[in-house]
PDB file of N, CA and C in Angstrom:
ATOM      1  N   UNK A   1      54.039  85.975  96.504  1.00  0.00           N
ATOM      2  CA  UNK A   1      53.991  84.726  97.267  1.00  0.00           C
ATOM      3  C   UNK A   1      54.824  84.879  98.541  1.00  0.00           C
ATOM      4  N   UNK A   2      54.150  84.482  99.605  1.00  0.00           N
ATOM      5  CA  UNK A   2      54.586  84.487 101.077  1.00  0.00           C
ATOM      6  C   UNK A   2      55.944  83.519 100.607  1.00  0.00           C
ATOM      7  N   UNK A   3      57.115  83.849 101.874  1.00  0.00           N
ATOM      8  CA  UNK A   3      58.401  83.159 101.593  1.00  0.00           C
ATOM      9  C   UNK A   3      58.951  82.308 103.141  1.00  0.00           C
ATOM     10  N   UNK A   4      59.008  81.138 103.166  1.00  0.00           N
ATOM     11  CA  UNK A   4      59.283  81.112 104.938  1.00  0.00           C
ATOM     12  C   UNK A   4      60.631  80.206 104.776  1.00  0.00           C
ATOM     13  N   UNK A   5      61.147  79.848 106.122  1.00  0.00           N
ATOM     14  CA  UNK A   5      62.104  79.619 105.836  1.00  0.00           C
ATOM     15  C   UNK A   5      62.081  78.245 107.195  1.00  0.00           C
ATOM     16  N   UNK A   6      62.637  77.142 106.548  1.00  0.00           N
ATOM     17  CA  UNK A   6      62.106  75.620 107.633  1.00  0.00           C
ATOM     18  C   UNK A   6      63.854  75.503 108.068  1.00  0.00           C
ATOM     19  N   UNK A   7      64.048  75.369 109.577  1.00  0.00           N
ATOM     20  CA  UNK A   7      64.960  75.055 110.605  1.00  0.00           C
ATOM     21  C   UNK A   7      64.619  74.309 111.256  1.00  0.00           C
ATOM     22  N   UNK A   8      65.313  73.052 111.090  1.00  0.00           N
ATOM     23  CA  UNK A   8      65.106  71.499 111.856  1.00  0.00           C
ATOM     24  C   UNK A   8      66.757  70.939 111.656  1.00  0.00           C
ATOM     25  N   UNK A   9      67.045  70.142 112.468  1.00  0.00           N
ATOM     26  CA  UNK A   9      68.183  69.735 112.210  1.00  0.00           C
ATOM     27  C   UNK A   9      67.968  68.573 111.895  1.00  0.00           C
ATOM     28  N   UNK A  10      66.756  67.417 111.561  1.00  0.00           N
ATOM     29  CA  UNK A  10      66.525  66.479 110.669  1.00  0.00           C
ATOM     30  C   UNK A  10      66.155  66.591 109.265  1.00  0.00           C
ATOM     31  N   UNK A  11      67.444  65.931 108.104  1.00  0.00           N
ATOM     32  CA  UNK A  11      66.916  66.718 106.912  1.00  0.00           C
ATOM     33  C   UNK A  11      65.815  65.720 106.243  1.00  0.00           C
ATOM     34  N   UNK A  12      65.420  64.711 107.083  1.00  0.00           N
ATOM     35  CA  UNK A  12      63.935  64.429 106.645  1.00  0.00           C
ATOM     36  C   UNK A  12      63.156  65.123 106.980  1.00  0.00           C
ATOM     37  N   UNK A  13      62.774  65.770 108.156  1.00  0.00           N
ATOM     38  CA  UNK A  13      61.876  66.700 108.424  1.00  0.00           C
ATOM     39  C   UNK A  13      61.922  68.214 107.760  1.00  0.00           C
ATOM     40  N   UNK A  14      63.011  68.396 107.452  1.00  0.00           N
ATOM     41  CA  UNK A  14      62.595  69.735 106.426  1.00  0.00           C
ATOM     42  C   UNK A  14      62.695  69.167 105.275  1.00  0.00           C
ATOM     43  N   UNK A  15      62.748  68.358 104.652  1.00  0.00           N
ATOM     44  CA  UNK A  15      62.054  67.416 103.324  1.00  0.00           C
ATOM     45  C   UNK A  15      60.896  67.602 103.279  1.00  0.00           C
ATOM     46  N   UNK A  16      60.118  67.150 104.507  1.00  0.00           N
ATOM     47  CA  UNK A  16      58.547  66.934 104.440  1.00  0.00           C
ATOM     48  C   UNK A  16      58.103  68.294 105.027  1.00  0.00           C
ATOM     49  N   UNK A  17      58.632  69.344 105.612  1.00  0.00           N
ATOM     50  CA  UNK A  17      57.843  70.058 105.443  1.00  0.00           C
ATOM     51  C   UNK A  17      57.991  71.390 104.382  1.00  0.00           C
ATOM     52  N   UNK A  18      58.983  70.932 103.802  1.00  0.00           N
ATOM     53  CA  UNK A  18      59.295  71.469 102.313  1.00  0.00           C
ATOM     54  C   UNK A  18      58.326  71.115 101.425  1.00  0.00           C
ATOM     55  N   UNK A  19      57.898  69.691 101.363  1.00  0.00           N
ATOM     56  CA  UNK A  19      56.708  69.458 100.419  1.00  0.00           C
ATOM     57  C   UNK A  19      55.376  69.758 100.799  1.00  0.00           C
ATOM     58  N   UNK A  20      54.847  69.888 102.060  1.00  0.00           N
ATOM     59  CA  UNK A  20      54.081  71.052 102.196  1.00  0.00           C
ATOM     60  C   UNK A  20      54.138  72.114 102.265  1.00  0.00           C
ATOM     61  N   UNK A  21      54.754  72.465 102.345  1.00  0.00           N
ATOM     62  CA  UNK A  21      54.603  74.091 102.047  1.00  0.00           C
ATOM     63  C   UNK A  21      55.057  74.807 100.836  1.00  0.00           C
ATOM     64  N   UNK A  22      55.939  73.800 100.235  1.00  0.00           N
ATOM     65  CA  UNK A  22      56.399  74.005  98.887  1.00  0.00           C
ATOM     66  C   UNK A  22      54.758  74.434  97.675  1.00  0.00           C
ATOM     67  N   UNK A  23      53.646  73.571  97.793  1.00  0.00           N
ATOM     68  CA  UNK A  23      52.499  74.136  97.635  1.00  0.00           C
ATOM     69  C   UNK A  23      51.478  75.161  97.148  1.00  0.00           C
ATOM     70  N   UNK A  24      52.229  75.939  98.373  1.00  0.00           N
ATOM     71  CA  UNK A  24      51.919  77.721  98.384  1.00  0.00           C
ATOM     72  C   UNK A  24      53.017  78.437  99.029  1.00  0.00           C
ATOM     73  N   UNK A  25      53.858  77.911  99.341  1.00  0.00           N
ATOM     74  CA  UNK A  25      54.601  79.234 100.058  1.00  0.00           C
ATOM     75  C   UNK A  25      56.245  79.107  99.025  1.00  0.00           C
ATOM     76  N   UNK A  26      57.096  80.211  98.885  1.00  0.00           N
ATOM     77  CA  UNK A  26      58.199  80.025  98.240  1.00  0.00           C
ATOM     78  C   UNK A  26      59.115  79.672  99.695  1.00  0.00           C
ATOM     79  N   UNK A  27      59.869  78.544  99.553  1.00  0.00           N
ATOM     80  CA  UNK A  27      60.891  78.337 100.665  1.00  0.00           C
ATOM     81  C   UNK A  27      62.094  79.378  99.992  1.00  0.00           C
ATOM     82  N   UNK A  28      62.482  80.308 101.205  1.00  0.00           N
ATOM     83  CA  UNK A  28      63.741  80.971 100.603  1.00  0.00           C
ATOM     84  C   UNK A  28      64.721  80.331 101.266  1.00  0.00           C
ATOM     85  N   UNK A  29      64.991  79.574 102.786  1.00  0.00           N
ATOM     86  CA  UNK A  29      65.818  78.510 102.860  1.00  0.00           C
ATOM     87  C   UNK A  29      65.772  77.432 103.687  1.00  0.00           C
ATOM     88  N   UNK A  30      66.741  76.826 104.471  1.00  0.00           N
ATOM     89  CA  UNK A  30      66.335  75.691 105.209  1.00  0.00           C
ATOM     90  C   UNK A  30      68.126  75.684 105.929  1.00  0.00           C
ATOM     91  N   UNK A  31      67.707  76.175 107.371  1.00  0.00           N
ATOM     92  CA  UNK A  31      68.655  75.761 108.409  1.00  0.00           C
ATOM     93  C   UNK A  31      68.932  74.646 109.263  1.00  0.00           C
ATOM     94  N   UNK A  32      69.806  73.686 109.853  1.00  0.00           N
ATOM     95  CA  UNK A  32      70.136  73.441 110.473  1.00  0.00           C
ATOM     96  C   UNK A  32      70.193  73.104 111.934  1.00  0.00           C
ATOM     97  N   UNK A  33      70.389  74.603 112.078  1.00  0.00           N
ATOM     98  CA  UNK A  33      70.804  74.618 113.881  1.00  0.00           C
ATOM     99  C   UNK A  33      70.403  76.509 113.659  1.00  0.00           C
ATOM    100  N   UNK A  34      70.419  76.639 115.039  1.00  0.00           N
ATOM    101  CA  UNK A  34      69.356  77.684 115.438  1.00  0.00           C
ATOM    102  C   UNK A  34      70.285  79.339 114.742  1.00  0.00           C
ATOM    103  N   UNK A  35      71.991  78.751 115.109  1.00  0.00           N
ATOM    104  CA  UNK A  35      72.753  79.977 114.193  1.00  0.00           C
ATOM    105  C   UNK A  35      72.728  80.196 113.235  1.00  0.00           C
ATOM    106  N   UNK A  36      72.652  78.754 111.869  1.00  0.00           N
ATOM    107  CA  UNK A  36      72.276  79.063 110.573  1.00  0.00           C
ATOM    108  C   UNK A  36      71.145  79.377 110.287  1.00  0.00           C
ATOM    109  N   UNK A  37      69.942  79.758 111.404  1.00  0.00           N
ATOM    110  CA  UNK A  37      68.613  80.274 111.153  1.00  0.00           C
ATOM    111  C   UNK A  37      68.602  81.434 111.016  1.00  0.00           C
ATOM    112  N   UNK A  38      69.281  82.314 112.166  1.00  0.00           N
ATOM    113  CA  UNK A  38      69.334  83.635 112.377  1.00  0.00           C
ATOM    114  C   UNK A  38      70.025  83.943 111.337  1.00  0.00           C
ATOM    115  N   UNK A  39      71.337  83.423 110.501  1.00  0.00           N
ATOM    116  CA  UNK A  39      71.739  84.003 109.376  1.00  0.00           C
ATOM    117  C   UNK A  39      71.094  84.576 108.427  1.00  0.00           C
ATOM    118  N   UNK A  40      70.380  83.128 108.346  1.00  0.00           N
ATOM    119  CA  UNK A  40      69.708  83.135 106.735  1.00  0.00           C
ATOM    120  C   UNK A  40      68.413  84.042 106.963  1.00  0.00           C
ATOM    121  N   UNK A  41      67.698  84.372 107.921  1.00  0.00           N
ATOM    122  CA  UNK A  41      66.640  85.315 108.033  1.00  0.00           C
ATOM    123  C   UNK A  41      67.115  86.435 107.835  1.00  0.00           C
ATOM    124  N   UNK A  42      68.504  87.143 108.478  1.00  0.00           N
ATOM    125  CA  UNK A  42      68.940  88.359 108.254  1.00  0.00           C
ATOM    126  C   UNK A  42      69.365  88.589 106.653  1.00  0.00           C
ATOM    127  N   UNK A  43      69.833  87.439 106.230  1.00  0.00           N
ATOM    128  CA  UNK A  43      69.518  87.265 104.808  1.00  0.00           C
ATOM    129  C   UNK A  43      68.823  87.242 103.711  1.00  0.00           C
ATOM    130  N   UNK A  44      67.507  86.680 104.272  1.00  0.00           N
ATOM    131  CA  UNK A  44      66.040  86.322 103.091  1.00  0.00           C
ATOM    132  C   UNK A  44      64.989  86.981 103.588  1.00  0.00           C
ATOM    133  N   UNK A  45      65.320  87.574 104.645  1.00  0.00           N
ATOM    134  CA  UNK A  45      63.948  87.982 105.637  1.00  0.00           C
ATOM    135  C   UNK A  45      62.340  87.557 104.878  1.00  0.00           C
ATOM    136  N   UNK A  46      62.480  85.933 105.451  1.00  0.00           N
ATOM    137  CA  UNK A  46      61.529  85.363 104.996  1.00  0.00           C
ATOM    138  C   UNK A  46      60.214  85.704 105.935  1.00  0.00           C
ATOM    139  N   UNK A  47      58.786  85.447 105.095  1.00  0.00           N
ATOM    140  CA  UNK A  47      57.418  85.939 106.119  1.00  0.00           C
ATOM    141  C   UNK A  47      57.420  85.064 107.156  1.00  0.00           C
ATOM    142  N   UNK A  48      57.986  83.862 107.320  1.00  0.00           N
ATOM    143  CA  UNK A  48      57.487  83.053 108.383  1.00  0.00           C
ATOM    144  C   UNK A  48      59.165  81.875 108.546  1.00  0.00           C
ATOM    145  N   UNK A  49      58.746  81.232 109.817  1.00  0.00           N
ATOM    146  CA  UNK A  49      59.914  80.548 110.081  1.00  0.00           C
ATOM    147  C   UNK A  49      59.540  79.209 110.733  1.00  0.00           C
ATOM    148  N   UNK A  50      59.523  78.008 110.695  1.00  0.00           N
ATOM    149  CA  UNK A  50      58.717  76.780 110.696  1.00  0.00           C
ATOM    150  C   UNK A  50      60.428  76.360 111.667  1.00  0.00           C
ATOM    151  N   UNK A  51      60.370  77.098 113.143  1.00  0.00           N
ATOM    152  CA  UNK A  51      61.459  76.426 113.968  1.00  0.00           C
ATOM    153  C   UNK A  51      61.419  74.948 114.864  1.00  0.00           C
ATOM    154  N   UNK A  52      62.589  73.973 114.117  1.00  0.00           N
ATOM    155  CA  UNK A  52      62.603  72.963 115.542  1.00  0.00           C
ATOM    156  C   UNK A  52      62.969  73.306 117.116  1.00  0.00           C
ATOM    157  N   UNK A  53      62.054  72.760 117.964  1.00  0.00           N
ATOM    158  CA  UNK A  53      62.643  73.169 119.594  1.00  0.00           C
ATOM    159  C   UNK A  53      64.264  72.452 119.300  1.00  0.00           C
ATOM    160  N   UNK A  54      64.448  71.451 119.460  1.00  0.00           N
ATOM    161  CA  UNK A  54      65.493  70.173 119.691  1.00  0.00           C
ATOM    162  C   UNK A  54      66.346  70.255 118.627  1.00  0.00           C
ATOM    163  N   UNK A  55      68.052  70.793 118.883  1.00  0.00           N
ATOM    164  CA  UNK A  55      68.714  70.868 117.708  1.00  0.00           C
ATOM    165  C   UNK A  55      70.204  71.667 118.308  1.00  0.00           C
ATOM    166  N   UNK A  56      70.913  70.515 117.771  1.00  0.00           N
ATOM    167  CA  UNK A  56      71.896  71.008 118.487  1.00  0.00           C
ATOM    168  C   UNK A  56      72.761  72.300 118.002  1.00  0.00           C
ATOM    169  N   UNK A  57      74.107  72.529 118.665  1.00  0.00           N
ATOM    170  CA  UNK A  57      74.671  73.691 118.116  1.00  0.00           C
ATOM    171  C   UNK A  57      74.034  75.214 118.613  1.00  0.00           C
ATOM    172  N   UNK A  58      72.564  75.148 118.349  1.00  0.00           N
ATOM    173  CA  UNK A  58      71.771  76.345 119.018  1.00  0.00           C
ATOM    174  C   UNK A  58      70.256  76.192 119.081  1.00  0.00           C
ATOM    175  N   UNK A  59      69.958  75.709 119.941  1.00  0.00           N
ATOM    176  CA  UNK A  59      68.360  75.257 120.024  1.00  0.00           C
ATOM    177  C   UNK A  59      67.485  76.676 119.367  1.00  0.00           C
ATOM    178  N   UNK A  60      66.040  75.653 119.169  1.00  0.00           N
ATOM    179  CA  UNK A  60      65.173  76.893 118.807  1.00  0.00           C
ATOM    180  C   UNK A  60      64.744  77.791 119.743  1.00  0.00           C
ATOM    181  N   UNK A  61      64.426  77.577 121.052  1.00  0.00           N
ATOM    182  CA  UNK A  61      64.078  78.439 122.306  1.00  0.00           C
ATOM    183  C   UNK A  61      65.288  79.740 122.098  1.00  0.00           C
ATOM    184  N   UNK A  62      66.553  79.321 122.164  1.00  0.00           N
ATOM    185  CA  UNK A  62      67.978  80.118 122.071  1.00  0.00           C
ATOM    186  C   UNK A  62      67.614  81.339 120.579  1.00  0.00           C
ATOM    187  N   UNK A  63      67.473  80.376 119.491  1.00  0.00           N
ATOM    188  CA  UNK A  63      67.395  81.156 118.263  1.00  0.00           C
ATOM    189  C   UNK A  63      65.697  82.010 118.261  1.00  0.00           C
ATOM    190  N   UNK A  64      64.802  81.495 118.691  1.00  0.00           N
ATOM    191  CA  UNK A  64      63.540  82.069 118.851  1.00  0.00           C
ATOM    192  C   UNK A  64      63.699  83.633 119.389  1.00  0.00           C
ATOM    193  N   UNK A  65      64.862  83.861 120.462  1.00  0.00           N
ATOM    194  CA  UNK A  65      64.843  84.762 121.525  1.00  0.00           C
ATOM    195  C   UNK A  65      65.888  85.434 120.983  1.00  0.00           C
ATOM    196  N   UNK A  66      67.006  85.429 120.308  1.00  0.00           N
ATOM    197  CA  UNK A  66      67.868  86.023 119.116  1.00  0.00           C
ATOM    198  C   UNK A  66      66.986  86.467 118.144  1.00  0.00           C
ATOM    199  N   UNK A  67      66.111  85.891 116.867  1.00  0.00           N
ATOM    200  CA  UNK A  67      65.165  86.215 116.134  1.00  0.00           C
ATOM    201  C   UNK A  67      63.958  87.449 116.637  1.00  0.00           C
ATOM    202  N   UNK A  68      63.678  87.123 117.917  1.00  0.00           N
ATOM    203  CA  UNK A  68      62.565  88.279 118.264  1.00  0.00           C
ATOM    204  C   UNK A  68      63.320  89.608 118.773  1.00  0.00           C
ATOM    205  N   UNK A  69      64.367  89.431 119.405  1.00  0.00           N
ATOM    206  CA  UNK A  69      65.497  90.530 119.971  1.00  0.00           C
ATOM    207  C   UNK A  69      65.909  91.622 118.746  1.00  0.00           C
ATOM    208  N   UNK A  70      65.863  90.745 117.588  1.00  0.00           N
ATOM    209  CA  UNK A  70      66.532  91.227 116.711  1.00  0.00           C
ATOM    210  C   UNK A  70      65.917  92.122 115.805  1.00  0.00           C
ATOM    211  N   UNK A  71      64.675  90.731 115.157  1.00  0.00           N
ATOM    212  CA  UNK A  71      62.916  90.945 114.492  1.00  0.00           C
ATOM    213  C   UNK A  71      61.523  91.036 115.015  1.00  0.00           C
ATOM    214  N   UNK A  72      61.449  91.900 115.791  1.00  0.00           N
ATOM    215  CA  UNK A  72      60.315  91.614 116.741  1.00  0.00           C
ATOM    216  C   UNK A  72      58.914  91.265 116.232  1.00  0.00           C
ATOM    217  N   UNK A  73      58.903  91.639 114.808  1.00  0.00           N
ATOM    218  CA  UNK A  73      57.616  91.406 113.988  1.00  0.00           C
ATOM    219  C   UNK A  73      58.113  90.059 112.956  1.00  0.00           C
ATOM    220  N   UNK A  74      59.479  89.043 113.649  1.00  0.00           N
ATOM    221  CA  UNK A  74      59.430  87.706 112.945  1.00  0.00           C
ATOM    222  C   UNK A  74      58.110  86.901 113.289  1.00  0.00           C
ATOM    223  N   UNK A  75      57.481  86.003 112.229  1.00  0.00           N
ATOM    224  CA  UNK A  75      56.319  85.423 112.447  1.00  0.00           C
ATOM    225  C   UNK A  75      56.866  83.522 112.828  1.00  0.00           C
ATOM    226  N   UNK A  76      57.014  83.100 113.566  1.00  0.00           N
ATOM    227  CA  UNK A  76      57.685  81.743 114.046  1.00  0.00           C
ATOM    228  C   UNK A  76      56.885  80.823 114.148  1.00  0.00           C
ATOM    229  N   UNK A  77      56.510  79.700 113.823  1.00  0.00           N
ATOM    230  CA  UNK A  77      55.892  78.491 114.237  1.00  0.00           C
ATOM    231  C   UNK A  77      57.032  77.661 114.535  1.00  0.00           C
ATOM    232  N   UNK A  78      56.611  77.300 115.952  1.00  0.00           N
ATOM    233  CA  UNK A  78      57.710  76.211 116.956  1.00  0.00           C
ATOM    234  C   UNK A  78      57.084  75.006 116.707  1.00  0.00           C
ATOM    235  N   UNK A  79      58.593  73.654 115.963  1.00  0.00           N
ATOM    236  CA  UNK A  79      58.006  72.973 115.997  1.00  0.00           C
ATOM    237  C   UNK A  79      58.721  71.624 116.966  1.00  0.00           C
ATOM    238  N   UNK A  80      57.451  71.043 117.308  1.00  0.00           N
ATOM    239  CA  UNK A  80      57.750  70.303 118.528  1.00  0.00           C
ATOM    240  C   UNK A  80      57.482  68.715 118.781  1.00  0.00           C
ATOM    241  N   UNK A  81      58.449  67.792 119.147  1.00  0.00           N
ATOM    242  CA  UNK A  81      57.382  66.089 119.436  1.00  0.00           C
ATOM    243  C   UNK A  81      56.566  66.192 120.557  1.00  0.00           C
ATOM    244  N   UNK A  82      56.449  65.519 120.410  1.00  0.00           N
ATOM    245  CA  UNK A  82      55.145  65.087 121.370  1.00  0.00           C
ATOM    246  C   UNK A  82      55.668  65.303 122.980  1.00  0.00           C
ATOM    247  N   UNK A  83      55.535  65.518 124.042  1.00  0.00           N
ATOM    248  CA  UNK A  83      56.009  65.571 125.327  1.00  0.00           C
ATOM    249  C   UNK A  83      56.956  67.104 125.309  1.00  0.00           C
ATOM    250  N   UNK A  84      57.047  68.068 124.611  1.00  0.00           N
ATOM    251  CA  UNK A  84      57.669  68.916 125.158  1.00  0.00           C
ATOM    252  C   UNK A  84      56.400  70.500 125.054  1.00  0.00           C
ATOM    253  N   UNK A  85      55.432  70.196 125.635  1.00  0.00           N
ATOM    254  CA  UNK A  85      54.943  70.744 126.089  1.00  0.00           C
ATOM    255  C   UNK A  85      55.469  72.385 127.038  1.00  0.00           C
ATOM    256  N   UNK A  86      55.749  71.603 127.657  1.00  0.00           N
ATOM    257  CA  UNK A  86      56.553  72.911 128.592  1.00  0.00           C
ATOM    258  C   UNK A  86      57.090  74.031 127.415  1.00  0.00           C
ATOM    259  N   UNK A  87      58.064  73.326 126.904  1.00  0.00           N
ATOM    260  CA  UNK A  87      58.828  74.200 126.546  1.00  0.00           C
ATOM    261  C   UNK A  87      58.102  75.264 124.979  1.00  0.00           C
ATOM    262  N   UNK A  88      56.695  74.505 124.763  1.00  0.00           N
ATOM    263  CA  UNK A  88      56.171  74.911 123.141  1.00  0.00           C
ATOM    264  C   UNK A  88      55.194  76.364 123.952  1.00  0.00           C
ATOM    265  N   UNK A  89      55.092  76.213 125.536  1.00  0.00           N
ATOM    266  CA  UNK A  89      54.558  77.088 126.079  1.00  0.00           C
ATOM    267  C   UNK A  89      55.379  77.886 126.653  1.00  0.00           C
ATOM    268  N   UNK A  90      56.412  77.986 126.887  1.00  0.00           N
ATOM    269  CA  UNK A  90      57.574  78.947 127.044  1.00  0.00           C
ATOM    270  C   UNK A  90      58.060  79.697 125.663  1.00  0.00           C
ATOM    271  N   UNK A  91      58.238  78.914 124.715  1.00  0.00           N
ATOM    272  CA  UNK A  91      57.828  79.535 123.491  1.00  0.00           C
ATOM    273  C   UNK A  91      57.156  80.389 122.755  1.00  0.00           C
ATOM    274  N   UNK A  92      56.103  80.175 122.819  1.00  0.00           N
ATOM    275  CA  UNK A  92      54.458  81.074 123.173  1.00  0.00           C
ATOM    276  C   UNK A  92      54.638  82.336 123.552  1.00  0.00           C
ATOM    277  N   UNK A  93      55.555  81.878 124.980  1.00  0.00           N
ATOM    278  CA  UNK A  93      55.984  83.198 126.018  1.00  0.00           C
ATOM    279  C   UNK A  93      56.948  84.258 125.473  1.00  0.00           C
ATOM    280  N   UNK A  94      58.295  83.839 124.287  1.00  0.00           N
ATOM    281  CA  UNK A  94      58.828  84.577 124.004  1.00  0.00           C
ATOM    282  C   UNK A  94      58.743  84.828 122.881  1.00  0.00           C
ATOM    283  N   UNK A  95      57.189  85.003 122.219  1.00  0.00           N
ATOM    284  CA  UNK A  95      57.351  85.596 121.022  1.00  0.00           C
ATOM    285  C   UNK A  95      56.700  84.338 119.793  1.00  0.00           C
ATOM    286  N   UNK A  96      56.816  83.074 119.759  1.00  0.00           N
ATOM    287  CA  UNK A  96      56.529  82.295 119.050  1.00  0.00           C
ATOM    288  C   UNK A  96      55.206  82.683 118.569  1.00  0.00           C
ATOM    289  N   UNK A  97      54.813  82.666 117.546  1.00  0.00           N
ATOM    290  CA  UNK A  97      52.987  82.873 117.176  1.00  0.00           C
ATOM    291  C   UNK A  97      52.359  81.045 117.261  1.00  0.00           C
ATOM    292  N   UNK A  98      52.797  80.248 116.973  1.00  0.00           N
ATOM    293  CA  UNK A  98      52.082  79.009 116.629  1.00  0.00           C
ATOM    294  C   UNK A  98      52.971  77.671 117.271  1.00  0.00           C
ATOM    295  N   UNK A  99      52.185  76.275 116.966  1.00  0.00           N
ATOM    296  CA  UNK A  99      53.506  75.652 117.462  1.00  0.00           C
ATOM    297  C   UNK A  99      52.636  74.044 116.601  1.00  0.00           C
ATOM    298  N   UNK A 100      53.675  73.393 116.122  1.00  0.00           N
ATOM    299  CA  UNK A 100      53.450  72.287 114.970  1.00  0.00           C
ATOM    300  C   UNK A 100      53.629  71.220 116.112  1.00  0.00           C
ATOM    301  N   UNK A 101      53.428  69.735 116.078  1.00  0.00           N
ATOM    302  CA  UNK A 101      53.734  68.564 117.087  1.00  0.00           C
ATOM    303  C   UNK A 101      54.454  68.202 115.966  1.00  0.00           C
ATOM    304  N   UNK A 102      55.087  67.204 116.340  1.00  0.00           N
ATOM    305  CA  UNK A 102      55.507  66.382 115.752  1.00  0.00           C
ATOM    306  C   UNK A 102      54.955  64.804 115.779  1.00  0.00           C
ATOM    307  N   UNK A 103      54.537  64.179 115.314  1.00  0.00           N
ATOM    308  CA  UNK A 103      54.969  63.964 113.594  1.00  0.00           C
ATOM    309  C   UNK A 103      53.408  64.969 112.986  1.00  0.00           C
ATOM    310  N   UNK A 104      53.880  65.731 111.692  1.00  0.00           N
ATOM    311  CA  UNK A 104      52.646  66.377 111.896  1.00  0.00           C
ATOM    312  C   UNK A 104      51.483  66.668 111.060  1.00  0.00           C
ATOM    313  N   UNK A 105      50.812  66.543 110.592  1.00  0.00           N
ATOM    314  CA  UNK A 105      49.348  66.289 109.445  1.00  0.00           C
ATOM    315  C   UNK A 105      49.601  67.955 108.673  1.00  0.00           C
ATOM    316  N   UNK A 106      49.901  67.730 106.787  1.00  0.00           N
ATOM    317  CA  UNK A 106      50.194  68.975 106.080  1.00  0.00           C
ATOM    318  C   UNK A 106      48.931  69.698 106.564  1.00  0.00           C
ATOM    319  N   UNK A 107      47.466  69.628 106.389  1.00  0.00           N
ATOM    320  CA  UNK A 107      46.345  70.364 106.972  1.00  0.00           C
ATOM    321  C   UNK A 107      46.726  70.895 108.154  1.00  0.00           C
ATOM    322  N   UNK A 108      47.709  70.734 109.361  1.00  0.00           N
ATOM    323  CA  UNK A 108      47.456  71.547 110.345  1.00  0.00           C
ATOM    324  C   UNK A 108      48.899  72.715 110.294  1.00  0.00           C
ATOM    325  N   UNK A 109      49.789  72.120 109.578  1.00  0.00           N
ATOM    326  CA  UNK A 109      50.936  72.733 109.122  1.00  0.00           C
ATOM    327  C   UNK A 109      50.180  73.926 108.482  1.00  0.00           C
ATOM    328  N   UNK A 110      49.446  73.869 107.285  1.00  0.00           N
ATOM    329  CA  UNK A 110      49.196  74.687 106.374  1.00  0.00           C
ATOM    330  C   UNK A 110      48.497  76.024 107.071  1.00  0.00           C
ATOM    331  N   UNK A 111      47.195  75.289 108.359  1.00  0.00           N
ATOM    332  CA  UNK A 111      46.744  76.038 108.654  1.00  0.00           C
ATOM    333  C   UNK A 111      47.323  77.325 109.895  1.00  0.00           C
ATOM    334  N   UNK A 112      48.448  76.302 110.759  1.00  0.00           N
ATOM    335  CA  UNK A 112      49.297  77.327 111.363  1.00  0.00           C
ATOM    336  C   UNK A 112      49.914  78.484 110.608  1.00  0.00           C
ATOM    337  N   UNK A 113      50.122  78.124 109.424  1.00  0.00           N
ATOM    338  CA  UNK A 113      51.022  79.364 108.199  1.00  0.00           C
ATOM    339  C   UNK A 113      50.155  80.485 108.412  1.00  0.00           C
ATOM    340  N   UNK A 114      48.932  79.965 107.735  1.00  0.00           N
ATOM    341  CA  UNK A 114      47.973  80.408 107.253  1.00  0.00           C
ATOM    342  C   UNK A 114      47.441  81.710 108.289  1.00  0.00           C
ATOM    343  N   UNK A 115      47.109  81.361 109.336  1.00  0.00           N
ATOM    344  CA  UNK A 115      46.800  82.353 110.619  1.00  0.00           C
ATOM    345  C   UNK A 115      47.770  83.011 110.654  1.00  0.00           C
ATOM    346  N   UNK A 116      48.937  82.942 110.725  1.00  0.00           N
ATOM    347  CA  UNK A 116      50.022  84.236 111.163  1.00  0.00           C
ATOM    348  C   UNK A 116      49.243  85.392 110.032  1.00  0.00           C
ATOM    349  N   UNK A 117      49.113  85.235 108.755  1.00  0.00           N
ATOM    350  CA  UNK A 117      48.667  86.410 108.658  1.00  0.00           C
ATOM    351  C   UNK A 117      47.366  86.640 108.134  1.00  0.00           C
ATOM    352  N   UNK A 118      45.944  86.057 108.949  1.00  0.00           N
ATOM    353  CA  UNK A 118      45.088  86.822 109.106  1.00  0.00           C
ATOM    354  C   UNK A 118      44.866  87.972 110.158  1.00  0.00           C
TER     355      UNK A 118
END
């Protein structure tokens, strides 16, 4: 079983996307802020990483670009509200494979997972 690992600094939002993905995928953990992401990956080296842009302490753009520097074959879905556009395409740019909106439907969650590894 694929293992990913959800970084949001709302712990309702990695609640809910714990219960989707809880599903099919094993969560090996759930960060915070963008430094306790990079930990725990060098830790669990989970298949996938379900990152918030917006989060203090160390944004995801910051930790995205640490994570690929580090893991260049990390698989990332950026996740994003509504209006930050720009930045889910700068994302894109450094490495991100996918990118979630916020608030966001489990069917399109599932299916972003899902593509990283076909």
């Amino acid at each position: 079983m694929k293992k990913g690992l959800i970084v949001d600094d709302a712990a309702v939002m990695r609640m809910r996307l714990r219960d989707i993905l809880s599903s099919k995928y094993e969560i090996a953990g759930e960060a915070e802020n963008g430094r306790q992401a990079i930990t725990m990956y060098r830790n669990h080296k989970p298949d996938f990483v379900t990152m918030d842009i917006s989060m203090a302490e160390m944004n995801g753009m910051e930790a995205l670009t640490g994570l690929i520097a580090e893991f260049p074959d990390a698989k990332v879905v950026m996740v994003s509200a509504v209006g930050q556009k720009a930045q889910v395409f700068e994302a894109l740019g450094k490495g991100a494979k996918d990118f979630i909106i916020k608030p966001f439907e489990p069917e399109r969650v599932l299916l972003a997972i899902e593509r990283l590894f076909e």
